[in-house]
PDB file of N, CA and C in Angstrom:
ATOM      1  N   UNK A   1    -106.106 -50.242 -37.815  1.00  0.00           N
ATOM      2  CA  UNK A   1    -104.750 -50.279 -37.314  1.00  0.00           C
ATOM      3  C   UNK A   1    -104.027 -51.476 -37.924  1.00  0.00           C
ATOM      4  N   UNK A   2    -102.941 -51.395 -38.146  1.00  0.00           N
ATOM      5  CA  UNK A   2    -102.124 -52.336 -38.725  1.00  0.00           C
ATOM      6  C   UNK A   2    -100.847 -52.758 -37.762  1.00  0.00           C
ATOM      7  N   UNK A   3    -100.937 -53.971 -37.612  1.00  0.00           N
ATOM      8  CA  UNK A   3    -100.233 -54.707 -36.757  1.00  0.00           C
ATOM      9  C   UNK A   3     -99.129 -55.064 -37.354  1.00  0.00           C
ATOM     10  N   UNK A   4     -97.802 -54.923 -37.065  1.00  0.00           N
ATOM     11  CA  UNK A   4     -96.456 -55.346 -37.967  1.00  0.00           C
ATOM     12  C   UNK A   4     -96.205 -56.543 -36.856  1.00  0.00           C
ATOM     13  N   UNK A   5     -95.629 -57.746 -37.069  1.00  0.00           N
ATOM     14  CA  UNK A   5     -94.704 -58.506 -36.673  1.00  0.00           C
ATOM     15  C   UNK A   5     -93.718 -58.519 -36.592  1.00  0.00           C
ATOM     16  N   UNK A   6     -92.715 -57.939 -36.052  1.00  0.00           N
ATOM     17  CA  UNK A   6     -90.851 -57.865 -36.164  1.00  0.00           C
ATOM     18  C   UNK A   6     -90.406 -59.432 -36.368  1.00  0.00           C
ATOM     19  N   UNK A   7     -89.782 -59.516 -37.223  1.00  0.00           N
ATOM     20  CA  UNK A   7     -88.878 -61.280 -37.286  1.00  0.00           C
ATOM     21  C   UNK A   7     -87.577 -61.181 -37.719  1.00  0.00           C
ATOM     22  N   UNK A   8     -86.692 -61.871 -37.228  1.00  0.00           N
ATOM     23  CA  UNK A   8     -85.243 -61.577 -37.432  1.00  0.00           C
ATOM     24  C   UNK A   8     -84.987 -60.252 -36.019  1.00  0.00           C
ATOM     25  N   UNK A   9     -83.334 -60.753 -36.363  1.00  0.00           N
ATOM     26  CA  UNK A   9     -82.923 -59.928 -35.458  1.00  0.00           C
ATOM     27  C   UNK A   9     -82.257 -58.458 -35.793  1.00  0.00           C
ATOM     28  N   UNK A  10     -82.822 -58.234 -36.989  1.00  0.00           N
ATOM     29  CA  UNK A  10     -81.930 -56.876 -37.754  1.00  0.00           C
ATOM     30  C   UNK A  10     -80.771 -56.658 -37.187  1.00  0.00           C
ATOM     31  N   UNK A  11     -79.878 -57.632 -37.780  1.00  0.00           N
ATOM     32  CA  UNK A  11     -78.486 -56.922 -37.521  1.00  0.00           C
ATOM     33  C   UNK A  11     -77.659 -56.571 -38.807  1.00  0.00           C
ATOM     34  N   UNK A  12     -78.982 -55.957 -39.999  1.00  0.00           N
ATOM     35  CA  UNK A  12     -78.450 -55.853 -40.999  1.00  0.00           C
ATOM     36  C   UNK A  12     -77.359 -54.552 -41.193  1.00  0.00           C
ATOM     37  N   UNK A  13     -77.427 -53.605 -40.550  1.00  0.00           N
ATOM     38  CA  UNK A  13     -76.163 -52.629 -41.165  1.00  0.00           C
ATOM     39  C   UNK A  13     -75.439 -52.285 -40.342  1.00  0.00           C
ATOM     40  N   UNK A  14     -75.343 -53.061 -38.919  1.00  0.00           N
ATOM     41  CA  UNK A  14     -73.749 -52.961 -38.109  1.00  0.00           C
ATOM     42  C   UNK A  14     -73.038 -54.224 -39.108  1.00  0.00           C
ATOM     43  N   UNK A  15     -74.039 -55.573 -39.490  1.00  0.00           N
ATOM     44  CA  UNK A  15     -73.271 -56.539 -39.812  1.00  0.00           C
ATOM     45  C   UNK A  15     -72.521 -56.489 -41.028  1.00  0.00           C
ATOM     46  N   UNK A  16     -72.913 -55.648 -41.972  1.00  0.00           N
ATOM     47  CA  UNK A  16     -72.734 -55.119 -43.318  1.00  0.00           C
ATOM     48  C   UNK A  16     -71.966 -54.007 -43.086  1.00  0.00           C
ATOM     49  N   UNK A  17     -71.363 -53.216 -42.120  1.00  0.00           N
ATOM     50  CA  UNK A  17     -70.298 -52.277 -41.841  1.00  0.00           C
ATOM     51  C   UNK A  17     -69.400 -53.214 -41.203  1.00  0.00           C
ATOM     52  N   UNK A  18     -69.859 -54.501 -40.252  1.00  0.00           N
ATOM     53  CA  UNK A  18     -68.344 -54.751 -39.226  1.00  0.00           C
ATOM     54  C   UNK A  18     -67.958 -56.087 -40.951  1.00  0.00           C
ATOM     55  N   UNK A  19     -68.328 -56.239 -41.887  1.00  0.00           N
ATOM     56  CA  UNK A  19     -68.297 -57.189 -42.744  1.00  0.00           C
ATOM     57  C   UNK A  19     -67.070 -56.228 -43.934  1.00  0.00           C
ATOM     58  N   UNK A  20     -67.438 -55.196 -44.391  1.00  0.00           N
ATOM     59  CA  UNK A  20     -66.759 -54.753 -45.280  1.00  0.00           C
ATOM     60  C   UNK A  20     -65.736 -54.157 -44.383  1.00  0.00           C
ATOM     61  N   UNK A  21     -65.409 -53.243 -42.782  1.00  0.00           N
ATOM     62  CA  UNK A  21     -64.257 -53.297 -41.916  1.00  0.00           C
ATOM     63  C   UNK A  21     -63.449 -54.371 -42.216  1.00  0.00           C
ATOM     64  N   UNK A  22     -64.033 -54.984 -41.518  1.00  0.00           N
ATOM     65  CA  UNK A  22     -62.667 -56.377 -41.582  1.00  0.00           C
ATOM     66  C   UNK A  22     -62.538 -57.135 -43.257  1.00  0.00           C
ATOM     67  N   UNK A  23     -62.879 -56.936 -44.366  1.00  0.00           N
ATOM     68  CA  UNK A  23     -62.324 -56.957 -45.361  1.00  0.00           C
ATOM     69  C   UNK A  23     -61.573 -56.050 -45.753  1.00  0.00           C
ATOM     70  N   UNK A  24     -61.694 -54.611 -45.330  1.00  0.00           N
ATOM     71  CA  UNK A  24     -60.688 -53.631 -45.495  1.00  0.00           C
ATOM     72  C   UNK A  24     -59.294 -53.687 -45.006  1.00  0.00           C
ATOM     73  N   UNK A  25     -59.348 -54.425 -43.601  1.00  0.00           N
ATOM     74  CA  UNK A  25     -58.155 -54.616 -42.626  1.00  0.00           C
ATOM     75  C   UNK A  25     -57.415 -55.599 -43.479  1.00  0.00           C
ATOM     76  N   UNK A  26     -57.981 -56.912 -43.689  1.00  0.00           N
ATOM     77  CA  UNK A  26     -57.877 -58.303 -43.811  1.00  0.00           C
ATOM     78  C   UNK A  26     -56.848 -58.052 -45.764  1.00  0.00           C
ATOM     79  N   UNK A  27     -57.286 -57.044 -46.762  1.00  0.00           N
ATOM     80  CA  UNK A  27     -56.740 -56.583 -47.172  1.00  0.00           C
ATOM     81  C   UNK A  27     -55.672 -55.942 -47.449  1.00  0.00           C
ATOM     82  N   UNK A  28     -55.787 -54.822 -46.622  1.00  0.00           N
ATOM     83  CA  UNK A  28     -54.201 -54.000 -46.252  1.00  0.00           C
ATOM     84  C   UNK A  28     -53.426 -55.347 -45.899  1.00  0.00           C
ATOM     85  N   UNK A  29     -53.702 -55.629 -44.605  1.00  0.00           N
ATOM     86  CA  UNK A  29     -52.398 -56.794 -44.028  1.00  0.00           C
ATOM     87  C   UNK A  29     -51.871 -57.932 -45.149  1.00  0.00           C
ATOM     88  N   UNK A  30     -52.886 -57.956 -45.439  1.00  0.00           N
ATOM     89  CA  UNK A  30     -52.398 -59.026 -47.251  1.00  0.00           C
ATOM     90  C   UNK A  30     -51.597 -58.441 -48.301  1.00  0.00           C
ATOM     91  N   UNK A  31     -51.611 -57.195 -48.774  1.00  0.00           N
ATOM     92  CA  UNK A  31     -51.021 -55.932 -49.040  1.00  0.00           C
ATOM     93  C   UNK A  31     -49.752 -55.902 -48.482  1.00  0.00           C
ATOM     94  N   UNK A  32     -49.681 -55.900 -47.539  1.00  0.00           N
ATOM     95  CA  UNK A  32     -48.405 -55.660 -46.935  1.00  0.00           C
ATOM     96  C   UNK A  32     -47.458 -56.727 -46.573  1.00  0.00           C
ATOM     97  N   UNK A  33     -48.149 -57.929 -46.371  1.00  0.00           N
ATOM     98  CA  UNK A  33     -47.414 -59.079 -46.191  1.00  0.00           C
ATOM     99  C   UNK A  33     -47.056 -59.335 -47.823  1.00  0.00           C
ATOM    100  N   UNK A  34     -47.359 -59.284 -48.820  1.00  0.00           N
ATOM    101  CA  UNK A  34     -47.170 -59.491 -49.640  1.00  0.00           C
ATOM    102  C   UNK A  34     -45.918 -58.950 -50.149  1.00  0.00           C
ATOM    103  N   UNK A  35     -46.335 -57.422 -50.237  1.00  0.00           N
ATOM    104  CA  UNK A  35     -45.438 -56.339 -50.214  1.00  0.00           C
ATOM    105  C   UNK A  35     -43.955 -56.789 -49.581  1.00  0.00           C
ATOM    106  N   UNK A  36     -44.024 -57.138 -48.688  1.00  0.00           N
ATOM    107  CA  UNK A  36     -42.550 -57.448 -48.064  1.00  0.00           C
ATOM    108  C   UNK A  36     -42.138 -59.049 -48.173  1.00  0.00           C
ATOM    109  N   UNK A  37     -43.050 -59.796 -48.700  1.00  0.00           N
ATOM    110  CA  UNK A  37     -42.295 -60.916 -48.977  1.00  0.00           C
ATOM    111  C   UNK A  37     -41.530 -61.006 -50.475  1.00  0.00           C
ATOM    112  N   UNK A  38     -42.098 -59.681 -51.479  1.00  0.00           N
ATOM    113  CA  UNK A  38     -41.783 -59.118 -52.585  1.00  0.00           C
ATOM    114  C   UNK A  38     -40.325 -58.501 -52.716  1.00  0.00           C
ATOM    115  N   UNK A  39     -40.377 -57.992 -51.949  1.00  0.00           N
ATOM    116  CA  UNK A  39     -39.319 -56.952 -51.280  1.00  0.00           C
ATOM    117  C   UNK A  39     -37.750 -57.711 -50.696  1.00  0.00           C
ATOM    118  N   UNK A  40     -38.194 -58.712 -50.301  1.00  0.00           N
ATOM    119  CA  UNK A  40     -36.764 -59.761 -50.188  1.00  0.00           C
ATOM    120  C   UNK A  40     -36.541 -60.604 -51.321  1.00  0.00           C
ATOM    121  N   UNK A  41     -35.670 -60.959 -52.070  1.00  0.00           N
ATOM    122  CA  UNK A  41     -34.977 -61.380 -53.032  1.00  0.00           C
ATOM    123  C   UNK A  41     -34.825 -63.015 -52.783  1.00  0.00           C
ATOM    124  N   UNK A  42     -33.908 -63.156 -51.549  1.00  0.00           N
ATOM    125  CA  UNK A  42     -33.740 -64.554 -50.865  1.00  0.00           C
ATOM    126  C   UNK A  42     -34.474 -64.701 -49.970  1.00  0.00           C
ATOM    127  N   UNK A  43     -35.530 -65.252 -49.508  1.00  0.00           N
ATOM    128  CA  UNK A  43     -36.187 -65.807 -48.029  1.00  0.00           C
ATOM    129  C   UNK A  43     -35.618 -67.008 -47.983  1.00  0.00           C
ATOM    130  N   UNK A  44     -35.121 -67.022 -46.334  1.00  0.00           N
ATOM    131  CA  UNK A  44     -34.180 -68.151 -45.683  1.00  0.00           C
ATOM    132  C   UNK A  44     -35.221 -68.333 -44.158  1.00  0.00           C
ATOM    133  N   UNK A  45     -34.976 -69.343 -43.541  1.00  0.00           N
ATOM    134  CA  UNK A  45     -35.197 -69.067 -42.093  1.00  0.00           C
ATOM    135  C   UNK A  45     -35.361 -67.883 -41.205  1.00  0.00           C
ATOM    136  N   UNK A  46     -33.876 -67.750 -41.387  1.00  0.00           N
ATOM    137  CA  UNK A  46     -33.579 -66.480 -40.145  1.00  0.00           C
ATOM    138  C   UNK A  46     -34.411 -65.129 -40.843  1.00  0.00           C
ATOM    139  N   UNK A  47     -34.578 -64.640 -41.969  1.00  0.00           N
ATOM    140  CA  UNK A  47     -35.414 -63.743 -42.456  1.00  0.00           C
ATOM    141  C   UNK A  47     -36.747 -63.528 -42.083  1.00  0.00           C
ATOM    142  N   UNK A  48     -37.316 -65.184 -42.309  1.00  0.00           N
ATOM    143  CA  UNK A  48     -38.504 -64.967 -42.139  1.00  0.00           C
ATOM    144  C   UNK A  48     -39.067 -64.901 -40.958  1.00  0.00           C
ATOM    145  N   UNK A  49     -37.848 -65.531 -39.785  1.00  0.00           N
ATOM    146  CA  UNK A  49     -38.024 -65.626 -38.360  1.00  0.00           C
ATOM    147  C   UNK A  49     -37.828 -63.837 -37.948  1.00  0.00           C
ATOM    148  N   UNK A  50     -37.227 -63.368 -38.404  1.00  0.00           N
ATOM    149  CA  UNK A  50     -36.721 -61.870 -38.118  1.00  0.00           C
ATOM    150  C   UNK A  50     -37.819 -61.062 -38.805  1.00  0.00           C
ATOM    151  N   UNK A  51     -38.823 -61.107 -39.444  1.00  0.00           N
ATOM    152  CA  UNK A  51     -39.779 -60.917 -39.821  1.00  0.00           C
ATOM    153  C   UNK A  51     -40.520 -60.665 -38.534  1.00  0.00           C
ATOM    154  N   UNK A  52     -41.289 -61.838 -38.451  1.00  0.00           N
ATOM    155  CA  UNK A  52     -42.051 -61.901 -37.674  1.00  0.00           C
ATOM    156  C   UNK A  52     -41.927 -61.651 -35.509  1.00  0.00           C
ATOM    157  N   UNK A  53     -40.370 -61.649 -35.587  1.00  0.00           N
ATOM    158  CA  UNK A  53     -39.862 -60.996 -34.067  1.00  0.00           C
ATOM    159  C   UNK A  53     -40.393 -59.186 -34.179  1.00  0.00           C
ATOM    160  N   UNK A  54     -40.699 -58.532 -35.067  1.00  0.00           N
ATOM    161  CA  UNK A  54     -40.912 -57.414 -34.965  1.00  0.00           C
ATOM    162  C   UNK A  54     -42.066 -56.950 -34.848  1.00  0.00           C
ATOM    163  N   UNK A  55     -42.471 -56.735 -33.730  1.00  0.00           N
ATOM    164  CA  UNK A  55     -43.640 -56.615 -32.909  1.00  0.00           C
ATOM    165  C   UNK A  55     -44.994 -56.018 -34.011  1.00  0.00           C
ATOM    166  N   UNK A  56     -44.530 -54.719 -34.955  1.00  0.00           N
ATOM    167  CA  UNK A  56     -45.862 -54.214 -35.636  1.00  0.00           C
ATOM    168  C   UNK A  56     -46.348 -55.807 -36.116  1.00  0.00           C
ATOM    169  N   UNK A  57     -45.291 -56.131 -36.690  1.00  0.00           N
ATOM    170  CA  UNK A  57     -45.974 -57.695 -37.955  1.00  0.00           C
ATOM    171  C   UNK A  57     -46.433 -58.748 -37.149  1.00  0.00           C
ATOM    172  N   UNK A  58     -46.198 -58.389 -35.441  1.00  0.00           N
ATOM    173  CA  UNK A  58     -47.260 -58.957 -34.820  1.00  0.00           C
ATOM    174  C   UNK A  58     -48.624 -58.783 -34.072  1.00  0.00           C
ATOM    175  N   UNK A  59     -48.242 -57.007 -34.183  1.00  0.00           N
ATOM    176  CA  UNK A  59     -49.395 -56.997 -33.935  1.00  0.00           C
ATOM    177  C   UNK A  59     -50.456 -56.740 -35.273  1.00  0.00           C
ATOM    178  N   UNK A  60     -50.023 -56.537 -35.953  1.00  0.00           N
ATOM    179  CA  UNK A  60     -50.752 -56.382 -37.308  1.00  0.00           C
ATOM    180  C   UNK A  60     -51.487 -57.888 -37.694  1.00  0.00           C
ATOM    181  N   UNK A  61     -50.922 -58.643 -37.292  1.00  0.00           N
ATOM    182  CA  UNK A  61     -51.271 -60.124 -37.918  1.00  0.00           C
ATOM    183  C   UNK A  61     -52.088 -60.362 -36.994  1.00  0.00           C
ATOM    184  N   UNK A  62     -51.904 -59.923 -35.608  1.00  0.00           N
ATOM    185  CA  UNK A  62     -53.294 -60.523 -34.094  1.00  0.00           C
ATOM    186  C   UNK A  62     -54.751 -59.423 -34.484  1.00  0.00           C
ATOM    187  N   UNK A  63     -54.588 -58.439 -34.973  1.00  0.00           N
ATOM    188  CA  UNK A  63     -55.416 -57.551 -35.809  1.00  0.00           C
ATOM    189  C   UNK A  63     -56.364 -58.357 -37.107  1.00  0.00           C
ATOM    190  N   UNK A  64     -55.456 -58.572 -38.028  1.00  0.00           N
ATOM    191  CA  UNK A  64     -55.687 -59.600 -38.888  1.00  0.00           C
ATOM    192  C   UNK A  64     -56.409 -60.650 -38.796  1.00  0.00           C
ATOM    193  N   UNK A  65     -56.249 -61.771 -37.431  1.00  0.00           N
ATOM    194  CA  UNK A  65     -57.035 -62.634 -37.345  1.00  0.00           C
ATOM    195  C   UNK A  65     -58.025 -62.736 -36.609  1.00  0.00           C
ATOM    196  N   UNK A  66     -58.011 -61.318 -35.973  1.00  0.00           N
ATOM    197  CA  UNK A  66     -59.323 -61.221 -35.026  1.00  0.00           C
ATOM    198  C   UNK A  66     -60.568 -60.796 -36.204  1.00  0.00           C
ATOM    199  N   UNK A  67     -59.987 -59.944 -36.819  1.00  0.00           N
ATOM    200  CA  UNK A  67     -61.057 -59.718 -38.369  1.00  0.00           C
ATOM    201  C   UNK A  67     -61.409 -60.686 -38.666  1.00  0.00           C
ATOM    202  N   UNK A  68     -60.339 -61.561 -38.817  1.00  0.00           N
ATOM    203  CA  UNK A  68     -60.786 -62.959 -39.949  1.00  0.00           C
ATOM    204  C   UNK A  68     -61.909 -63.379 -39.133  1.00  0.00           C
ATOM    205  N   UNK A  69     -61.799 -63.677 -38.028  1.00  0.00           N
ATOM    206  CA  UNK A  69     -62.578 -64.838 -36.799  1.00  0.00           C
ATOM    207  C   UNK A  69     -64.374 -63.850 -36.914  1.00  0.00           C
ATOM    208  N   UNK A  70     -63.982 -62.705 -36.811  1.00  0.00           N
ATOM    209  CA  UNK A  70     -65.305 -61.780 -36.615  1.00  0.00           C
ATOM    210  C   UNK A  70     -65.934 -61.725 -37.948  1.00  0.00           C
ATOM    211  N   UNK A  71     -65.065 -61.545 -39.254  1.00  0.00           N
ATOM    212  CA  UNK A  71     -65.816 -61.890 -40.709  1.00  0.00           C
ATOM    213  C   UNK A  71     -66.163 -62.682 -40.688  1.00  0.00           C
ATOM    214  N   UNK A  72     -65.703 -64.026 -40.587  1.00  0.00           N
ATOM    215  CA  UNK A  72     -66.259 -65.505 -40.388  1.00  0.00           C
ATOM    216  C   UNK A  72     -67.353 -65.569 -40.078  1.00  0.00           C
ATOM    217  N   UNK A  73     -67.334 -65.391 -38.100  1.00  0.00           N
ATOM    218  CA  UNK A  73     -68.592 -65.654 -37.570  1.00  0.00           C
ATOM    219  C   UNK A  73     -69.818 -64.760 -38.430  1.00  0.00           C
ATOM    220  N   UNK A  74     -69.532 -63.191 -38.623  1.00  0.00           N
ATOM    221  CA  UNK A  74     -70.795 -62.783 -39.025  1.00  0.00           C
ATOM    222  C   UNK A  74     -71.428 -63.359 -40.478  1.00  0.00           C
ATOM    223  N   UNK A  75     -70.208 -63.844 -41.167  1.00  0.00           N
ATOM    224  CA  UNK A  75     -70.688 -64.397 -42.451  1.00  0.00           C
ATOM    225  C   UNK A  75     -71.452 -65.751 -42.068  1.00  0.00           C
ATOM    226  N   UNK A  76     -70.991 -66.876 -41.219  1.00  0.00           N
ATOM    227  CA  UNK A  76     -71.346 -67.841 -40.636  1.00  0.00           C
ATOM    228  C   UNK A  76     -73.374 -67.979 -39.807  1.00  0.00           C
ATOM    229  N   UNK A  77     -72.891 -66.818 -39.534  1.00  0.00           N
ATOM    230  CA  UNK A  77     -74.554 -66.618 -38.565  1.00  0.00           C
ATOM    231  C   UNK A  77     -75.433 -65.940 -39.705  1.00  0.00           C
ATOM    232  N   UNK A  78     -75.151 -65.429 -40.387  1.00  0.00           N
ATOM    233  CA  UNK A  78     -75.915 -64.657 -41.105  1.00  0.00           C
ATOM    234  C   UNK A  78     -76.719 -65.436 -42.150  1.00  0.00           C
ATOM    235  N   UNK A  79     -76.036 -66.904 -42.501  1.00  0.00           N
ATOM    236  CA  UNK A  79     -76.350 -67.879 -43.477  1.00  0.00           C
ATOM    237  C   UNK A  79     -77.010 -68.876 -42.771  1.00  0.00           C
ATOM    238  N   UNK A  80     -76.558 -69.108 -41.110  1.00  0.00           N
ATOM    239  CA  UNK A  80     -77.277 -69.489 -40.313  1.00  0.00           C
ATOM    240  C   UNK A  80     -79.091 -69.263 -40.442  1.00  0.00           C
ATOM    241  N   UNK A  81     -79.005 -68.197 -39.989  1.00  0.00           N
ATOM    242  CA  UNK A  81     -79.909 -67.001 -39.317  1.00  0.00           C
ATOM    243  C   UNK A  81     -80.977 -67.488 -41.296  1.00  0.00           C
ATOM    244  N   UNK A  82     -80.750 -67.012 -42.151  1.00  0.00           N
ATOM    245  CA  UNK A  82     -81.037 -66.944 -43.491  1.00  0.00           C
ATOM    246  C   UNK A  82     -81.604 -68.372 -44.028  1.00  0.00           C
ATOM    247  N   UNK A  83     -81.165 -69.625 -43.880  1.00  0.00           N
ATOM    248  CA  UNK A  83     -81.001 -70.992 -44.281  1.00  0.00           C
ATOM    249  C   UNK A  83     -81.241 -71.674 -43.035  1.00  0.00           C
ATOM    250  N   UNK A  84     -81.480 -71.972 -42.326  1.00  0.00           N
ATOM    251  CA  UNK A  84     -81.775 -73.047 -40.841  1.00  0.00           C
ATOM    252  C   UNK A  84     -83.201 -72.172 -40.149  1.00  0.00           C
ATOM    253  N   UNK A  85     -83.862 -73.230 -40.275  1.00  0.00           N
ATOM    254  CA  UNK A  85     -85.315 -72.975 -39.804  1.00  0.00           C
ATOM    255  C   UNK A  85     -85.358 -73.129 -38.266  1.00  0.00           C
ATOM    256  N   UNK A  86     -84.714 -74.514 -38.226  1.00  0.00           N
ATOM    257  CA  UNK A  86     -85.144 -75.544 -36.720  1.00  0.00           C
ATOM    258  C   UNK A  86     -83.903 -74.042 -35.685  1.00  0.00           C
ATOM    259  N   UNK A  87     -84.895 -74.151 -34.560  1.00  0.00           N
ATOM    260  CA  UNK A  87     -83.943 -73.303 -33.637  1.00  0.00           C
ATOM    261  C   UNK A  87     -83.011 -74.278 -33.095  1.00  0.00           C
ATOM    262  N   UNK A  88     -83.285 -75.109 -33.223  1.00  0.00           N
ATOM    263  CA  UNK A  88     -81.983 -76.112 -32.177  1.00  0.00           C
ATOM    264  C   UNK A  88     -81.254 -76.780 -33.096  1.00  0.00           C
ATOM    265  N   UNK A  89     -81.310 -76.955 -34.076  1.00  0.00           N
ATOM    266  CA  UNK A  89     -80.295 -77.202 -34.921  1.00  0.00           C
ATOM    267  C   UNK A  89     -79.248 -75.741 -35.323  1.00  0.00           C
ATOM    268  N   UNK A  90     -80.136 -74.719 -35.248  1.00  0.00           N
ATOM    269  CA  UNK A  90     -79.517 -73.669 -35.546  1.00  0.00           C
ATOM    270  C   UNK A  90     -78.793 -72.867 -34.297  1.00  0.00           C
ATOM    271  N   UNK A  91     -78.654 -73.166 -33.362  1.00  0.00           N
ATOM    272  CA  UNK A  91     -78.073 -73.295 -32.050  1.00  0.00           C
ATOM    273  C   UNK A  91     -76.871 -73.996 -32.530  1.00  0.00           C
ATOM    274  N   UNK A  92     -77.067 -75.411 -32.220  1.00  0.00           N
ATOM    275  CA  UNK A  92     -76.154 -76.522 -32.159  1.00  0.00           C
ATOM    276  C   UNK A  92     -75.124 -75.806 -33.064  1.00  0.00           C
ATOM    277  N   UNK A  93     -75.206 -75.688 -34.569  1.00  0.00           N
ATOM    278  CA  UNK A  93     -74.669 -74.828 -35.215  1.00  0.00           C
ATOM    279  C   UNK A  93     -73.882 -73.612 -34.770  1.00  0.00           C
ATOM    280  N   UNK A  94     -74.362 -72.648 -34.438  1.00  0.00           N
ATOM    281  CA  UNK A  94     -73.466 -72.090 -33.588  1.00  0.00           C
ATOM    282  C   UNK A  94     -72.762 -72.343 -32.900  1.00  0.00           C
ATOM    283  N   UNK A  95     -73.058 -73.420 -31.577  1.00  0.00           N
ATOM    284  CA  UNK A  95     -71.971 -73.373 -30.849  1.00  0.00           C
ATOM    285  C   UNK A  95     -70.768 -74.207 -31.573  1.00  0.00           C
ATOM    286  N   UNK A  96     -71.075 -75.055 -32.713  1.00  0.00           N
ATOM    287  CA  UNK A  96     -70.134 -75.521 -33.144  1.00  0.00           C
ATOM    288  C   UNK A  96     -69.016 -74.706 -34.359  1.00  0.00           C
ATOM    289  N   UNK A  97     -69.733 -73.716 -34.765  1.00  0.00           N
ATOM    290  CA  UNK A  97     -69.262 -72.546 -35.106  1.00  0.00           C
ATOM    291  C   UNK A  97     -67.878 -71.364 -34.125  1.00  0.00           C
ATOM    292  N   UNK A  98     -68.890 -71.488 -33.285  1.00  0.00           N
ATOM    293  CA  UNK A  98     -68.256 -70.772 -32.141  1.00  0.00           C
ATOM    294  C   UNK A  98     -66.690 -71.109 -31.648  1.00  0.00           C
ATOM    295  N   UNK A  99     -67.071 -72.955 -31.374  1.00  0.00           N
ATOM    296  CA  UNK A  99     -65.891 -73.451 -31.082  1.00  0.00           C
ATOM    297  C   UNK A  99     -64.729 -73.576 -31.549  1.00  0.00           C
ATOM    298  N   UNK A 100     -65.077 -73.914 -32.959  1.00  0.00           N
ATOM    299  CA  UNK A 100     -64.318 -73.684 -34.313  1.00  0.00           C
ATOM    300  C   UNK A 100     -63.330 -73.133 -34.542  1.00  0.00           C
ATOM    301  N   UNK A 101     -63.764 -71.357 -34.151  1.00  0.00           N
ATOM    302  CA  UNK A 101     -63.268 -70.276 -34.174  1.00  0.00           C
ATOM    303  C   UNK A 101     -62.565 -69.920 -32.925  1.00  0.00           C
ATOM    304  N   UNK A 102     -62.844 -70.073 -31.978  1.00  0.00           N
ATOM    305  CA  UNK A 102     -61.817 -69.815 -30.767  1.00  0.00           C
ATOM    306  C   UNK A 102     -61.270 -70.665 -30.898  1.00  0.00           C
ATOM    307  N   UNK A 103     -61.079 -72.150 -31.154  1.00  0.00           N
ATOM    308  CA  UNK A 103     -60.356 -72.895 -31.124  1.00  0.00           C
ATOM    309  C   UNK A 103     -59.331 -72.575 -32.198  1.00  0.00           C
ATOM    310  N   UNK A 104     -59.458 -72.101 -33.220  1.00  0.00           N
ATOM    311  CA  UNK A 104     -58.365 -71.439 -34.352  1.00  0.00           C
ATOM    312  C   UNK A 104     -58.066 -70.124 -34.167  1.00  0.00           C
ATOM    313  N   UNK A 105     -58.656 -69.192 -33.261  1.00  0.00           N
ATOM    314  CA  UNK A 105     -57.880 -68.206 -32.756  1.00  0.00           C
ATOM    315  C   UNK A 105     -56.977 -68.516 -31.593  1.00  0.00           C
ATOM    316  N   UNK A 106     -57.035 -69.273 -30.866  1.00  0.00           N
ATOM    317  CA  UNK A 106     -55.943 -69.404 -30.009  1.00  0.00           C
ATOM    318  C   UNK A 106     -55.256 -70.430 -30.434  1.00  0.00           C
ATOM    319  N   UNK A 107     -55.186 -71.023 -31.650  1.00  0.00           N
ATOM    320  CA  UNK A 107     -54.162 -72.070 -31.802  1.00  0.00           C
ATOM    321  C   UNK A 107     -53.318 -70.979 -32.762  1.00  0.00           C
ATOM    322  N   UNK A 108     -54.039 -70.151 -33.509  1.00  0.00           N
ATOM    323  CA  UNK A 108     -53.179 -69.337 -34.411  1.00  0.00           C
ATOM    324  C   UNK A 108     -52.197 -67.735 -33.227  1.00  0.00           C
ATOM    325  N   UNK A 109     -52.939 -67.806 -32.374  1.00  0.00           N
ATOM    326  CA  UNK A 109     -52.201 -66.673 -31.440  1.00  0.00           C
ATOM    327  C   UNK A 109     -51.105 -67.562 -30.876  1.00  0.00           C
ATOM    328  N   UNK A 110     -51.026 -68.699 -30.594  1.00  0.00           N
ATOM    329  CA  UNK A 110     -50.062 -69.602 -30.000  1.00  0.00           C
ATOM    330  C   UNK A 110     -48.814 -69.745 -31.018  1.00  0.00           C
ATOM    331  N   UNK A 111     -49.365 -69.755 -32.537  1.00  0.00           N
ATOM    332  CA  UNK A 111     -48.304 -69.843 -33.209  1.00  0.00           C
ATOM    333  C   UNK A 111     -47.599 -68.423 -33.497  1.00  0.00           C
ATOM    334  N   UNK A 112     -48.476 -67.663 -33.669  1.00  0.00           N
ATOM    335  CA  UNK A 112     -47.730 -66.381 -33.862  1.00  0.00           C
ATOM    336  C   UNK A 112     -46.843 -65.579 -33.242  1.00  0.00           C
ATOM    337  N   UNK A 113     -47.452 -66.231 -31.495  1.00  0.00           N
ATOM    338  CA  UNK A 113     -46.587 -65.283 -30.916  1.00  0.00           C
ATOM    339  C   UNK A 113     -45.284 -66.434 -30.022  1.00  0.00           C
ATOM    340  N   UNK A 114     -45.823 -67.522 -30.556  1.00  0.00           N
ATOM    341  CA  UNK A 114     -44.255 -68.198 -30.378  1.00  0.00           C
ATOM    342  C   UNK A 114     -43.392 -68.334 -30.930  1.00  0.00           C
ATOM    343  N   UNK A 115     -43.242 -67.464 -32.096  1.00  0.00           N
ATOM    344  CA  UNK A 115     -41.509 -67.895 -33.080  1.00  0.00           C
ATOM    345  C   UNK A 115     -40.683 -67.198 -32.492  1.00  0.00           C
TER     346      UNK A 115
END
């Protein structure tokens, strides 16, 4: 009989589908922001403020950075997980990872949805 050891946490092909998702999203919205900053001739203030009052380009952009935050982390843990031996360093890591990232998702939702 042959005894296997499982090691790691195989989160190889949700992480490798939610990884190329949110490069697909993270794309388009780049695409399109682009697209329309192309598309105006003069950008002034009030344009770019009138831009962003129109709810899709906000919700498209809270879309946008929830990808970013979720590409991140899985790219983040995965190099973790790959490269860091010690479990408690590789903890510590995370949570400082963790913090990182909520802390720049709600400073970036604060800006977005206050203009």
């Amino acid at each position: 009989m042959v005894r296997r050891e499982v090691v790691g946490a195989h989160y190889g092909l949700r992480d490798w589908l939610a990884q190329r998702i949110t490069a697909v999203i993270m794309m388009v919205y780049t695409a399109l922001i682009v697209s329309a900053l192309i598309g105006v001739r003069h950008w002034d203030y009030w344009q770019w403020k009138a831009l962003w009052q129109v709810p899709v380009v906000r919700y498209a952009t809270l879309l946008f950075l929830v990808s970013l935050l979720l590409h991140a982390w899985i790219g983040m843990r995965n190099i973790f997980m790959d490269y860091i031996k010690d479990p408690g360093l590789r903890l510590a890591l995370y949570v400082i990872v963790i913090g990182a990232l909520v802390w720049y998702g709600v400073w970036s939702i604060q800006i977005v949805w206050s203009l």
